[in-house]
Every structure is written in structure tokens, then in C-alpha cells.
C-alpha atoms as a PDB file:
ATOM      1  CA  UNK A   1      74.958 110.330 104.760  1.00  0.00           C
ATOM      2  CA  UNK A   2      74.655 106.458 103.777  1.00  0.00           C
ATOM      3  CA  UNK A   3      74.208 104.081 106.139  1.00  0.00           C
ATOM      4  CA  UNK A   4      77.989 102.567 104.983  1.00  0.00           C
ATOM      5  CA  UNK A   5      79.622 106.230 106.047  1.00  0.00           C
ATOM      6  CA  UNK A   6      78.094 106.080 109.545  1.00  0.00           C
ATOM      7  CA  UNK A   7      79.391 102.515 110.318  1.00  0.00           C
ATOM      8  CA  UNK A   8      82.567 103.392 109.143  1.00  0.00           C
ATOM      9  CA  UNK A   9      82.629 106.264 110.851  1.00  0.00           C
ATOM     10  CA  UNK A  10      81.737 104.803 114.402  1.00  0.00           C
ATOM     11  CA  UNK A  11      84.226 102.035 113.689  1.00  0.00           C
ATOM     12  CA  UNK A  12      86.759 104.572 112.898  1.00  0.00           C
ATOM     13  CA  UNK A  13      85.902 106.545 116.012  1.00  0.00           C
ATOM     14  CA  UNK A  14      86.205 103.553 118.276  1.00  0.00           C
ATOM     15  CA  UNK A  15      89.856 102.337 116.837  1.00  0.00           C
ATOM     16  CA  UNK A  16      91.824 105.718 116.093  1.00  0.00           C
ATOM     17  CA  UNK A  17      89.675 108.680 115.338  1.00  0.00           C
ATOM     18  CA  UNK A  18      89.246 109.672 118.949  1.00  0.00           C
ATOM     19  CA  UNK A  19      92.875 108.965 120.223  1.00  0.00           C
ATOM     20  CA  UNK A  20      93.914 111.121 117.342  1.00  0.00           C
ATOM     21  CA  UNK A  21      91.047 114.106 117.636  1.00  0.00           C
ATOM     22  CA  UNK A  22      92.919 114.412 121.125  1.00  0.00           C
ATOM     23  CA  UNK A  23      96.121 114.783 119.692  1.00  0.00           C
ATOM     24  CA  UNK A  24      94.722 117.540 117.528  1.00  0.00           C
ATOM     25  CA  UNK A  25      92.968 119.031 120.526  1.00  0.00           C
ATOM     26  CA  UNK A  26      96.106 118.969 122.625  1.00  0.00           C
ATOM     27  CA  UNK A  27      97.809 120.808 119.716  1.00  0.00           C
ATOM     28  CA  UNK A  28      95.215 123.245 119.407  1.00  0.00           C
ATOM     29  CA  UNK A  29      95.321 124.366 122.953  1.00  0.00           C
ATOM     30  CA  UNK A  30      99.032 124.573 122.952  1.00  0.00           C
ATOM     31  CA  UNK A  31      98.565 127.058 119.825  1.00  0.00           C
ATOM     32  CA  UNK A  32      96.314 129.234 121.513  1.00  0.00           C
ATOM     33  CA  UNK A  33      98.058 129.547 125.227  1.00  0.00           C
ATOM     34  CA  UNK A  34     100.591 130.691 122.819  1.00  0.00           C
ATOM     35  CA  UNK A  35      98.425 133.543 121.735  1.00  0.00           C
ATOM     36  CA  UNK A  36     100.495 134.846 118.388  1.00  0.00           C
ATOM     37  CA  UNK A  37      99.554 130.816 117.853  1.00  0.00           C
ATOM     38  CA  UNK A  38      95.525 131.173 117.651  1.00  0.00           C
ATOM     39  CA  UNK A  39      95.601 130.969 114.179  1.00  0.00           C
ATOM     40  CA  UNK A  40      96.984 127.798 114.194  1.00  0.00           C
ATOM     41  CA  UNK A  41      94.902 126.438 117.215  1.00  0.00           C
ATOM     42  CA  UNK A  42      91.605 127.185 115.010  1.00  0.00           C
ATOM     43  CA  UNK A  43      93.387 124.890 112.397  1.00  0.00           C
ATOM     44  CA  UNK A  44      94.145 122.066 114.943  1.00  0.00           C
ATOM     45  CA  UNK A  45      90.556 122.295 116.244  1.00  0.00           C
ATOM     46  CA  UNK A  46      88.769 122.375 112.808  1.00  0.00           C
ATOM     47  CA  UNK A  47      91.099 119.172 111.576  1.00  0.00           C
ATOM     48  CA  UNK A  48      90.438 117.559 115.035  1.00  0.00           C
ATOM     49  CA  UNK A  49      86.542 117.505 113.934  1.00  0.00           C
ATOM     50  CA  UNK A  50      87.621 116.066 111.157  1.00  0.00           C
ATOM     51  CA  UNK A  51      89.328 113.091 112.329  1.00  0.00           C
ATOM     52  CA  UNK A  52      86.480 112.286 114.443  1.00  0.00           C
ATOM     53  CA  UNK A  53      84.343 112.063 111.234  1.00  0.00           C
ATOM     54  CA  UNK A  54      86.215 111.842 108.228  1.00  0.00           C
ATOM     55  CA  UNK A  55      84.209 109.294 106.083  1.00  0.00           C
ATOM     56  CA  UNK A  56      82.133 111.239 103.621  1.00  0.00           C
ATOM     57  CA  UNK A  57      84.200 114.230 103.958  1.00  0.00           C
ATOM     58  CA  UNK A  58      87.252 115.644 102.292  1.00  0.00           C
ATOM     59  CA  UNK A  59      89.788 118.511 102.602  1.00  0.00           C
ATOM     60  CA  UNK A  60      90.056 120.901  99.156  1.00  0.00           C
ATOM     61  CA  UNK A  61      92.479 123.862  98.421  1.00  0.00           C
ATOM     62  CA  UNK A  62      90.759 127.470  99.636  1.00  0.00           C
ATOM     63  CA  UNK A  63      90.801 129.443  96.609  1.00  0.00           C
ATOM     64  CA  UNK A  64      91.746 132.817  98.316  1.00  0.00           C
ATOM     65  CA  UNK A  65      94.497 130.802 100.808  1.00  0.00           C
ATOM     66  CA  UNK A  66      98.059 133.051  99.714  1.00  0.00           C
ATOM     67  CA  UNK A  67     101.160 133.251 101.213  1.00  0.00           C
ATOM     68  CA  UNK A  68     100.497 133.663 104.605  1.00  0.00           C
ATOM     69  CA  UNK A  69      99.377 130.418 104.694  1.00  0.00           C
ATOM     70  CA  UNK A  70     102.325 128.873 103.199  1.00  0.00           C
ATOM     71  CA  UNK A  71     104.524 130.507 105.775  1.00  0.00           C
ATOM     72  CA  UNK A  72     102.025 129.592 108.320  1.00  0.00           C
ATOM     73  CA  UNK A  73     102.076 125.484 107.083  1.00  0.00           C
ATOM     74  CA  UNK A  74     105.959 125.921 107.259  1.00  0.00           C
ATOM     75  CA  UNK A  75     105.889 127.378 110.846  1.00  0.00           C
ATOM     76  CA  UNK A  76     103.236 124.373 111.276  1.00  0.00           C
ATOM     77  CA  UNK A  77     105.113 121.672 110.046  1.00  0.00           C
ATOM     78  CA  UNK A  78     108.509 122.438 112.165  1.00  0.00           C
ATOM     79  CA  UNK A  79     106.732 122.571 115.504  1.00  0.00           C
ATOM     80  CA  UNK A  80     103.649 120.736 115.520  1.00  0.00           C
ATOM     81  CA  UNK A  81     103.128 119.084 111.792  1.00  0.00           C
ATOM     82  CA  UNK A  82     105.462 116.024 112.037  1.00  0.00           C
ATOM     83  CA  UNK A  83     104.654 115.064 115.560  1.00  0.00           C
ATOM     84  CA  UNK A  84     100.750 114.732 114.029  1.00  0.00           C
ATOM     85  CA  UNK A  85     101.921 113.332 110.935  1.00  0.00           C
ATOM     86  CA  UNK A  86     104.207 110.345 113.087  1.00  0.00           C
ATOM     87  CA  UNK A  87     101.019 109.896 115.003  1.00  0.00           C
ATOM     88  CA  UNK A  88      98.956 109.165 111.987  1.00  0.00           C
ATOM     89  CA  UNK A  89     101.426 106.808 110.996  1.00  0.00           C
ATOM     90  CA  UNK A  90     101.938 104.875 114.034  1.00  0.00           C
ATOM     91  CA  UNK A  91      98.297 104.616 114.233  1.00  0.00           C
ATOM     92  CA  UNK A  92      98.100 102.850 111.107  1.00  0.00           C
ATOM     93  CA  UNK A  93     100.660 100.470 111.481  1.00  0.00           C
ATOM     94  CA  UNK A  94      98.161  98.368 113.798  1.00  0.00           C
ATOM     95  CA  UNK A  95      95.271  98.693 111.383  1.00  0.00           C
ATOM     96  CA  UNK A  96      96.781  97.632 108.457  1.00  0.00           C
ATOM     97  CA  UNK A  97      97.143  94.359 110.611  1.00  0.00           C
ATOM     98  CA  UNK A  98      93.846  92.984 110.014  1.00  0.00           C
ATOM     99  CA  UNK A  99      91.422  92.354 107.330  1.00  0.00           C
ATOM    100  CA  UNK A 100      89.018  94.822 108.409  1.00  0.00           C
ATOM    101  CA  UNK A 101      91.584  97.593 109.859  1.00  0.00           C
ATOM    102  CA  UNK A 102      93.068  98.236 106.047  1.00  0.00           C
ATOM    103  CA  UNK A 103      90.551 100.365 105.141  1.00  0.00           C
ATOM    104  CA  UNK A 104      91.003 102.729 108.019  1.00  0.00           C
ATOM    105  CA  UNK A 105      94.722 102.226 107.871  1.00  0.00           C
ATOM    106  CA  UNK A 106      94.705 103.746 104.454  1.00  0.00           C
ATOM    107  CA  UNK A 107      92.348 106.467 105.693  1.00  0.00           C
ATOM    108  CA  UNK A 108      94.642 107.716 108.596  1.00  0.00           C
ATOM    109  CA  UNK A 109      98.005 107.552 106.097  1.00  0.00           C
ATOM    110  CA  UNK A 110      95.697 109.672 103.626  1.00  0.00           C
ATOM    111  CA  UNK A 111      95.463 112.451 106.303  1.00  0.00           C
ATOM    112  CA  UNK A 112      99.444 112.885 106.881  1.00  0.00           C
ATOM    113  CA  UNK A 113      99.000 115.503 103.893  1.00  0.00           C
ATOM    114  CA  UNK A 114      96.291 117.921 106.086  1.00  0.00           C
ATOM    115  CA  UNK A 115      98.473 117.201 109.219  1.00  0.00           C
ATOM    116  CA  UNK A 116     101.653 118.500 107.770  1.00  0.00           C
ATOM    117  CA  UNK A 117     100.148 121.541 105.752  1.00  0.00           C
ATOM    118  CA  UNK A 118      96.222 122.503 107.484  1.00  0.00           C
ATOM    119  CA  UNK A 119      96.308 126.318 106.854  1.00  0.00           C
ATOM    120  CA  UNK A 120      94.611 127.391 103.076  1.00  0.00           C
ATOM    121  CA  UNK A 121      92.906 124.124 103.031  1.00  0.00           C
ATOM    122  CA  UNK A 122      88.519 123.479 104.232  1.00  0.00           C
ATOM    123  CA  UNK A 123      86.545 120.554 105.153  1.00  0.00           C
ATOM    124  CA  UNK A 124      83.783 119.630 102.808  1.00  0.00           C
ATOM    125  CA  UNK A 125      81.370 116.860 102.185  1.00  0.00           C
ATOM    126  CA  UNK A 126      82.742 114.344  99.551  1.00  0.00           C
ATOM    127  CA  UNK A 127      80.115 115.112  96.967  1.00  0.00           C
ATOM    128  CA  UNK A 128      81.043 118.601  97.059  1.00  0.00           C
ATOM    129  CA  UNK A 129      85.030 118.155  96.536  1.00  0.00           C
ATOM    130  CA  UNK A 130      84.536 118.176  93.049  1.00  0.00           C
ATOM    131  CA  UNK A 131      82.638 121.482  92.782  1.00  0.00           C
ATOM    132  CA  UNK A 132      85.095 123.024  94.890  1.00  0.00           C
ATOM    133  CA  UNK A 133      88.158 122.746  92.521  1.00  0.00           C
END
């Protein structure tokens, strides 16, 4: 990892990333009290390490991801998706008011996608993203 992705990752850590890794967290735990839920707290919890360190990473498409997962990101998006996604734009609201905030501003409206619609998608460095599709 370059010495750029690590500063912008602590930075990013520091303004949003943790506030919202809780948020992803508290989701995740809510899933799995639930028990027929699990499946969706795993999803929470693997996307919650990924908001703490998402510079230098990327989400891609899982090839074998069928229609269980699409029923599952519907189920996901009525109960749990849009609160996350609001959250991720609220968040950047206040970053996009300064110079130095834009960057991460874009970054946190750029992960309303995985927040809506987690299930069939992975986490994977940046430089493999392309090898993935």
C-alpha cells in the first residue's frame, strides 16, 4: 500500500470512516440477534471493515452471486439499506465543505451503491478489480 493510501486512510478514519463502521456494526448485530438475519449480519460486518479502510480497495460483482442474493439485497434495502445509504449521505454533506474533505466526500457518496445492495458483491484490493471482472 502507498504511502498516499495510508494517509488517506487515517484521515478518512478520523472524519467518517469510524462513525460509519459503527453504523455497519450496529446493523450487523441487529441481523444476527435476528438469527434467519445472519446472512445479512456477515454482510454488514464485512462492509463495516471496509469503511474503516476503503482507500486502495474496491467492491466487484461475485461471479457465482444468483438470485438469492438479489432477493436478499431487496430484503436489505427495505429494512436496513436506506438507513446506511442516508447515513453515507449525511456524512458527506460536511466533507464536501472544505477543500480537503471533497475527496472523502466523494468517497462516502461512492459507497451508497454497496450500502443499498452488499449481498453477491467482495472486497478486493484496487489493483485486483480489474482481474476480477
Amino acid at each position: 500500500m502507498s504511502a498516499l493510501k495510508f494517509i488517506l486512510n487515517v484521515i478518512w478514519l478520523l472524519f467518517c470512516g469510524i462513525w460509519m463502521a459503527i453504523a455497519y456494526v450496529i446493523a450487523g448485530i441487529i441481523c444476527c440477534v435476528l438469527i434467519v438475519t445472519i446472512p445479512f449480519g456477515i454482510a454488514s460486518f464485512r462492509i463495516a471493515g471496509f469503511i474503516i479502510w476503503p482507500f486502495g480497495r474496491t467492491t466487484v460483482e461475485k461471479p457465482g452471486a444468483g438470485a438469492a442474493s438479489c432477493i436478499g439485497n431487496v430484503i436489505w434495502l427495505v429494512f436496513a439499506g436506506w438507513w446506511l445509504a442516508i447515513a453515507h449521505l449525511v456524512t458527506s454533506i460536511p466533507l464536501f465543505l472544505s477543500i480537503i474533505g471533497i475527496p472523502f466526500g466523494w468517497a462516502n457518496l461512492k459507497m451508497i451503491p454497496i450500502s443499498l445492495m452488499p449481498l453477491g458483491r467482495e472486497v478486493v484490493p484496487t489493483d485486483e478489480a480489474w482481474g476480477a471482472r
